[in-house]
N, C-alpha and C. Protein backbone atom coordinates (compact mmCIF):
# COMPACT_ATOMS: atom_id res chain seq x y z
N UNK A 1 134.92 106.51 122.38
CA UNK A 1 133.79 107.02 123.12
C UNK A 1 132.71 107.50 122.15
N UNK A 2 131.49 107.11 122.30
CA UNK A 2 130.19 107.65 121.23
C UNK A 2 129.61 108.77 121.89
N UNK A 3 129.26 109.29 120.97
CA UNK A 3 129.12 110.94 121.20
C UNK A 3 127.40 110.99 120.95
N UNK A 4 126.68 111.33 122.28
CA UNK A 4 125.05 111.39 121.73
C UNK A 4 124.93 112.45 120.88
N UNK A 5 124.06 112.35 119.62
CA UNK A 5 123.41 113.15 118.83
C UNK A 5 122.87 114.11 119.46
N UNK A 6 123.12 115.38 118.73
CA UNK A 6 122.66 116.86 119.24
C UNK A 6 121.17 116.40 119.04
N UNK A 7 120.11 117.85 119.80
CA UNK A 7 118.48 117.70 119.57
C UNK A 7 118.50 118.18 117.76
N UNK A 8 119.55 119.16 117.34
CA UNK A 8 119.21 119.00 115.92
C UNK A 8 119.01 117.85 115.35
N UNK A 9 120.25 116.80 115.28
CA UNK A 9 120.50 115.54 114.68
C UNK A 9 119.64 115.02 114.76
N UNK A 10 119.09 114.66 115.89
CA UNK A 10 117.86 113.78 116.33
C UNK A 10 116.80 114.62 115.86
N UNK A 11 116.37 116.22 115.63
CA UNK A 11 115.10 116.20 115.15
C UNK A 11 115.15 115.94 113.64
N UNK A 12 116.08 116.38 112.92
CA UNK A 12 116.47 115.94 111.28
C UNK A 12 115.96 114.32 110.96
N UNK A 13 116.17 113.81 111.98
CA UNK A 13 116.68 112.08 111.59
C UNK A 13 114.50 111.65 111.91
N UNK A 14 114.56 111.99 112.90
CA UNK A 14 112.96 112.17 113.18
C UNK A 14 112.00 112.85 111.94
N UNK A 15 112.45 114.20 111.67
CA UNK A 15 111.87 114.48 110.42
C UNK A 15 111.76 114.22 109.10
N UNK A 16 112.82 112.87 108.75
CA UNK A 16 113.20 112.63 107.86
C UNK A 16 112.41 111.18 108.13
N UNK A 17 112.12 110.47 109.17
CA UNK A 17 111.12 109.11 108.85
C UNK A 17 110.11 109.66 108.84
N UNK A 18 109.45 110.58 109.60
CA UNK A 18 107.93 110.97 109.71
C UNK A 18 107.80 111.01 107.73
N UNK A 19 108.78 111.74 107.47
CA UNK A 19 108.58 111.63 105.76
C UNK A 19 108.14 110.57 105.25
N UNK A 20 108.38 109.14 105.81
CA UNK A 20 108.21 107.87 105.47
C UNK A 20 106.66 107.47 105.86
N UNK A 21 105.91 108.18 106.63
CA UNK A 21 105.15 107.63 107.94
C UNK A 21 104.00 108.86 106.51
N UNK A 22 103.30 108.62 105.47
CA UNK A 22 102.58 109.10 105.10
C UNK A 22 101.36 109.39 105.76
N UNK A 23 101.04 108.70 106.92
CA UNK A 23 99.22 108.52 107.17
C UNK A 23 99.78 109.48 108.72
N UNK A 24 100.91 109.91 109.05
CA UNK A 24 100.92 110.42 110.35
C UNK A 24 101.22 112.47 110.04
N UNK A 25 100.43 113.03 110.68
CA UNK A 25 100.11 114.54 110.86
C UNK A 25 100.96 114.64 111.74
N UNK A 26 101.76 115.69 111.07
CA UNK A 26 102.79 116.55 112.01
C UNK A 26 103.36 117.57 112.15
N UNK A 27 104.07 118.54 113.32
CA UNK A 27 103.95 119.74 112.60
C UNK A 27 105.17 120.41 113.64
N UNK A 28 105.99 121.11 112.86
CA UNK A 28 106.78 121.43 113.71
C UNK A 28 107.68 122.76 113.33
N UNK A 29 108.08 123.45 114.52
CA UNK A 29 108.46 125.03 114.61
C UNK A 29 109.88 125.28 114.97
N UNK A 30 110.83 125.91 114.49
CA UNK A 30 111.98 125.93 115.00
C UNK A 30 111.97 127.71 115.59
N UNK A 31 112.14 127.56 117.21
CA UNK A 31 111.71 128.38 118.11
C UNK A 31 113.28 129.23 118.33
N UNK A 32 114.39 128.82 117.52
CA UNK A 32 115.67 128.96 118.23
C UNK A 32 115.71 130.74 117.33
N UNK A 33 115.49 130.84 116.87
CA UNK A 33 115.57 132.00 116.02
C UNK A 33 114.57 132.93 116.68
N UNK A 34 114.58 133.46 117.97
CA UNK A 34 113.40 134.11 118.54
C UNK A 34 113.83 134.92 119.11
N UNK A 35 114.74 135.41 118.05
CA UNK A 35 115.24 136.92 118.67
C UNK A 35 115.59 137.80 117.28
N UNK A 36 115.96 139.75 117.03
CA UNK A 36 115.86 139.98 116.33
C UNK A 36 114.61 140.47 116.06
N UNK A 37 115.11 141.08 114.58
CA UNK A 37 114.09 141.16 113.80
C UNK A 37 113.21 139.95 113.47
N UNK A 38 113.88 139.12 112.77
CA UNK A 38 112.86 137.50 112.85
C UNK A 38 112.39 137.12 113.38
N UNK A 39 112.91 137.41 114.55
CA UNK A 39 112.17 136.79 116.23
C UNK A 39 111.28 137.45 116.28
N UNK A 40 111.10 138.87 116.15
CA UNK A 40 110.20 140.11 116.63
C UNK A 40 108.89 139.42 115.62
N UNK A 41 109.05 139.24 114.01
CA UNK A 41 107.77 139.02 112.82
C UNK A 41 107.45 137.31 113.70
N UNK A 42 108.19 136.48 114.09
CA UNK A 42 107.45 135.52 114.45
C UNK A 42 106.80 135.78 115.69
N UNK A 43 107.21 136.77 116.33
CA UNK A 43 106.05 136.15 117.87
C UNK A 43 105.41 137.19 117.46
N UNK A 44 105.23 138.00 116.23
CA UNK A 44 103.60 138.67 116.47
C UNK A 44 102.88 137.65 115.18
N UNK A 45 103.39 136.78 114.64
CA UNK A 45 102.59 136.06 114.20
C UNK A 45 101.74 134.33 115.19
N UNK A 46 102.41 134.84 116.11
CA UNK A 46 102.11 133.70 117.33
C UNK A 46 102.85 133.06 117.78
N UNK A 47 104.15 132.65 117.21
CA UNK A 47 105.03 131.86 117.41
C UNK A 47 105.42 132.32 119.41
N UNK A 48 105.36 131.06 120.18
CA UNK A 48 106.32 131.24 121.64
C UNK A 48 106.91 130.07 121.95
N UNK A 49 107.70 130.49 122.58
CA UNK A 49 109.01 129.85 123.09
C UNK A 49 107.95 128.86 124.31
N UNK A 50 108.42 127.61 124.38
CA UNK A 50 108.11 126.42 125.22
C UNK A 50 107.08 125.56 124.44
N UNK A 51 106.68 125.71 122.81
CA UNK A 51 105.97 125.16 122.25
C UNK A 51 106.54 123.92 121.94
N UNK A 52 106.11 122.48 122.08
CA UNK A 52 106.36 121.63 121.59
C UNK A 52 106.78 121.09 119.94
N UNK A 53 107.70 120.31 120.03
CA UNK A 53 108.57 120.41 118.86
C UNK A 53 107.51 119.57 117.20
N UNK A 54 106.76 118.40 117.96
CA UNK A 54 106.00 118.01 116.78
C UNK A 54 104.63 117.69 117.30
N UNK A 55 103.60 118.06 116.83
CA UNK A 55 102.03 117.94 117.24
C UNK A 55 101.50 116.74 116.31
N UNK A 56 100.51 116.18 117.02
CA UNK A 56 100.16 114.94 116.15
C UNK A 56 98.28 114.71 116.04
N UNK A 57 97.70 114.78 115.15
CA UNK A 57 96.02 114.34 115.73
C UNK A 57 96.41 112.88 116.02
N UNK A 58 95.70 112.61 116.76
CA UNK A 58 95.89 111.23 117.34
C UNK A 58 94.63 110.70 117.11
N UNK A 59 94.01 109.55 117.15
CA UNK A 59 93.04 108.41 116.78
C UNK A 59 91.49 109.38 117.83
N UNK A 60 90.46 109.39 117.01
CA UNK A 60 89.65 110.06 117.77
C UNK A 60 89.57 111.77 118.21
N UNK A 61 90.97 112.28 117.69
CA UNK A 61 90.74 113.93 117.06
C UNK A 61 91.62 114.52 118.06
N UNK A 62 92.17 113.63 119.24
CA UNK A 62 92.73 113.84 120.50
C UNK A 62 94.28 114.68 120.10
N UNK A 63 95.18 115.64 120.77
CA UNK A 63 96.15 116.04 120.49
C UNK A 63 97.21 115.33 121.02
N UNK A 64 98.66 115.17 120.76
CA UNK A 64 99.72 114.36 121.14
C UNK A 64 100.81 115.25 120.70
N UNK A 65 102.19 115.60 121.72
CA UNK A 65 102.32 116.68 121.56
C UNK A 65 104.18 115.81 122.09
N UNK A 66 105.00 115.92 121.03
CA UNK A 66 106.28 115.54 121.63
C UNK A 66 107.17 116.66 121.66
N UNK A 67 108.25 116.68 122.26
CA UNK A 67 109.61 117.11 122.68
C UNK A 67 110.58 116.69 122.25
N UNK A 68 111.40 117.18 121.84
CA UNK A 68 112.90 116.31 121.13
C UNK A 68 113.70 116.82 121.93
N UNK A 69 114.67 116.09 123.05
CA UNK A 69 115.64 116.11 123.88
C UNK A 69 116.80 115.56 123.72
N UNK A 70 118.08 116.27 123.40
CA UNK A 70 119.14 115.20 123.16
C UNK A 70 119.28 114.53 124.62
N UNK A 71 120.47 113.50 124.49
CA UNK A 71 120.40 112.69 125.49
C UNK A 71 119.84 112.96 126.37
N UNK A 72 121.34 114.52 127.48
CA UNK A 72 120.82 114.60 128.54
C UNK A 72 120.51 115.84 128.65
N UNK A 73 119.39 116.59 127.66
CA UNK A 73 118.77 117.48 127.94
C UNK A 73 117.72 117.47 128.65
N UNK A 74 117.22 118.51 128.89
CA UNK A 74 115.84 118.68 129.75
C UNK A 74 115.33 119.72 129.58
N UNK A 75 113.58 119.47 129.81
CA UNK A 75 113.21 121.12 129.64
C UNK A 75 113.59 122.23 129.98
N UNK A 76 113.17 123.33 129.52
CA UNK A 76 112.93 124.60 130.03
C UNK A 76 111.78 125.20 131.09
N UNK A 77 111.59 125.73 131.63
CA UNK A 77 110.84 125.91 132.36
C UNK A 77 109.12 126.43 131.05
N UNK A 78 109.46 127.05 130.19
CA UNK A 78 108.14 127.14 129.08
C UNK A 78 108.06 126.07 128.82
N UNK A 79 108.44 124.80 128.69
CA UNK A 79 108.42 123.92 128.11
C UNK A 79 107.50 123.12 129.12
N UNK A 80 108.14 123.21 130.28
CA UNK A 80 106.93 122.52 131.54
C UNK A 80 105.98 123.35 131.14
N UNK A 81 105.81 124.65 130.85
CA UNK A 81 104.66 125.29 131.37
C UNK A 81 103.62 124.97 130.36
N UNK A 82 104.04 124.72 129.14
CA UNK A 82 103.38 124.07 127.51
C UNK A 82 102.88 122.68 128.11
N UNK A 83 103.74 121.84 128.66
CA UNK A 83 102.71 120.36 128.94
C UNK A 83 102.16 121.01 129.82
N UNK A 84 102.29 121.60 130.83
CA UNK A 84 100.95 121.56 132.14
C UNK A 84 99.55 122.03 131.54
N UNK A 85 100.07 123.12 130.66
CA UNK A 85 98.77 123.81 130.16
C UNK A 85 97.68 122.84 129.40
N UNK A 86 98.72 121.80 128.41
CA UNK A 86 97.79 121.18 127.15
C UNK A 86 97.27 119.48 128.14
N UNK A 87 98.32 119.58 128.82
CA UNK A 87 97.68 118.08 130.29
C UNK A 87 96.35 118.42 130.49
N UNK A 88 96.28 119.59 130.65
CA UNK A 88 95.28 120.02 131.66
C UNK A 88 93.79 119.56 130.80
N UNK A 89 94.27 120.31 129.57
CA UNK A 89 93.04 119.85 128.42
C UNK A 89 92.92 118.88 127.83
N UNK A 90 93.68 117.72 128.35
CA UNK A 90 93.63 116.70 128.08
C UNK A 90 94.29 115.78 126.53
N UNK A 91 95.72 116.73 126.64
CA UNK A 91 96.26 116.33 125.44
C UNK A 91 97.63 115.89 126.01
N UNK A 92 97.62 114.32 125.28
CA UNK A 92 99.21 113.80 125.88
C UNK A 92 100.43 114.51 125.44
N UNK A 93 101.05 114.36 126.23
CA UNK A 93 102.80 114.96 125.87
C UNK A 93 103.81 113.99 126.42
N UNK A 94 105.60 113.77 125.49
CA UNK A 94 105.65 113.11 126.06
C UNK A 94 107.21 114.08 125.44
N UNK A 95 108.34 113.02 126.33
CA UNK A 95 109.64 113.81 126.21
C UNK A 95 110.26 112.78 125.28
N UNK A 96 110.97 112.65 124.28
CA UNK A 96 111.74 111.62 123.47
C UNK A 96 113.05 111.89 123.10
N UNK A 97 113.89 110.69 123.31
CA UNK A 97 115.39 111.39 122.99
C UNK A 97 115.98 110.27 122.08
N UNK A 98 115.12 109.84 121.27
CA UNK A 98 116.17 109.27 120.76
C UNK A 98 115.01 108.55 119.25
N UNK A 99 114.70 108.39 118.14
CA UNK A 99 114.26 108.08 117.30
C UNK A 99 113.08 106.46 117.61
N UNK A 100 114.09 105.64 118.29
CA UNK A 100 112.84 104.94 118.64
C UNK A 100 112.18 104.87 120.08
N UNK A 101 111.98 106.06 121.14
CA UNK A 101 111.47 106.46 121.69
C UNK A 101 110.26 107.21 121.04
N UNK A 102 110.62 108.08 119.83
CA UNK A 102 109.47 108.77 119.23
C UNK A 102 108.00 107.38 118.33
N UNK A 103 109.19 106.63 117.86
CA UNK A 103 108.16 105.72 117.32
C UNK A 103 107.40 104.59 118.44
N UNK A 104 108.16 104.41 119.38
CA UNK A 104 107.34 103.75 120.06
C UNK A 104 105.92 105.07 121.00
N UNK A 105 106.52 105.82 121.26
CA UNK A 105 105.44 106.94 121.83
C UNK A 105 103.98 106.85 120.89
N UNK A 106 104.85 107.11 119.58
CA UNK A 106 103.24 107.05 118.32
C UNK A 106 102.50 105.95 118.25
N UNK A 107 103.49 104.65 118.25
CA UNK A 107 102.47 103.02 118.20
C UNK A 107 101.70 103.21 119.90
N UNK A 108 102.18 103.59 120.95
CA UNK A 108 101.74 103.75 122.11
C UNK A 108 100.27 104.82 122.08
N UNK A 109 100.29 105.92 121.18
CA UNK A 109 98.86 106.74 121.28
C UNK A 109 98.27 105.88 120.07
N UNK A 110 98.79 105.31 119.39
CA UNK A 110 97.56 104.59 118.26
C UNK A 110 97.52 105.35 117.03
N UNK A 111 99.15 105.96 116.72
CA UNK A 111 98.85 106.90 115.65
C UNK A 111 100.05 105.73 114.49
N UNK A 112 100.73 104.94 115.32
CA UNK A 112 101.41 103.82 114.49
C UNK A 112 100.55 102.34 114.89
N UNK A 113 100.76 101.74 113.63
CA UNK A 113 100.11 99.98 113.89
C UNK A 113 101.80 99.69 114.02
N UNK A 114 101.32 98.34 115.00
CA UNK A 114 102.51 97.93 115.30
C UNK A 114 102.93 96.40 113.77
N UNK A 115 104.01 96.57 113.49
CA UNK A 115 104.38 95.73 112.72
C UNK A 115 103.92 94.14 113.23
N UNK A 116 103.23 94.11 111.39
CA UNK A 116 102.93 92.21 111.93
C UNK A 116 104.57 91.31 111.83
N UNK A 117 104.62 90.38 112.79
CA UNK A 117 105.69 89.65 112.66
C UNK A 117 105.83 88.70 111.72
């Protein structure tokens, strides 16, 4: 039986091609530590919970805003409330669970060229 990759695995494995992907802007927060003392110095430095996992400028200055979901995860309710807010202003978001879901999402906003054959 194959065992789906945790959202860690999958964001490691994701963060580790974007390494490859020189011309692509990205940016990302690990929100799990949001408690505590640590928790307390990050959310008065801004840090909140339902922020999307990697931000992208996209072609034309536009924002693009993904989620890393293992298989059968699903949001949080901040997490809806983060796309409704940045929808609204007109910045895509999208949910990805799996490494080439993320790369096809990026060739899809125009932040990857698609390979010549």
């Amino acid at each position: 039986m194959k065992v789906a990759p945790s959202e860690h695995v999958l964001h490691c494995a994701v963060a580790e091609w974007l390494g490859y992907q020189r011309h692509v802007v990205w940016w990302t927060v690990d929100q799990t530590a949001l408690h505590g003392r640590h928790g307390a110095t990050l959310k008065r430095k801004g840090v909140r919970a339902g922020v999307a996992d990697l931000h992208f400028v996209l072609p034309g200055g536009r924002l693009g805003c993904i989620e890393l979901k293992a298989e059968k995860g699903k949001q949080t309710p901040t997490q809806v409330e983060f796309q409704t807010n940045i929808a609204s202003k007109g910045a895509l978001y999208a949910v990805c669970k799996s490494l080439p879901e993320v790369e096809g999402t990026l060739k899809g906003w125009g932040v990857l060229k698609e390979r010549a054959a």
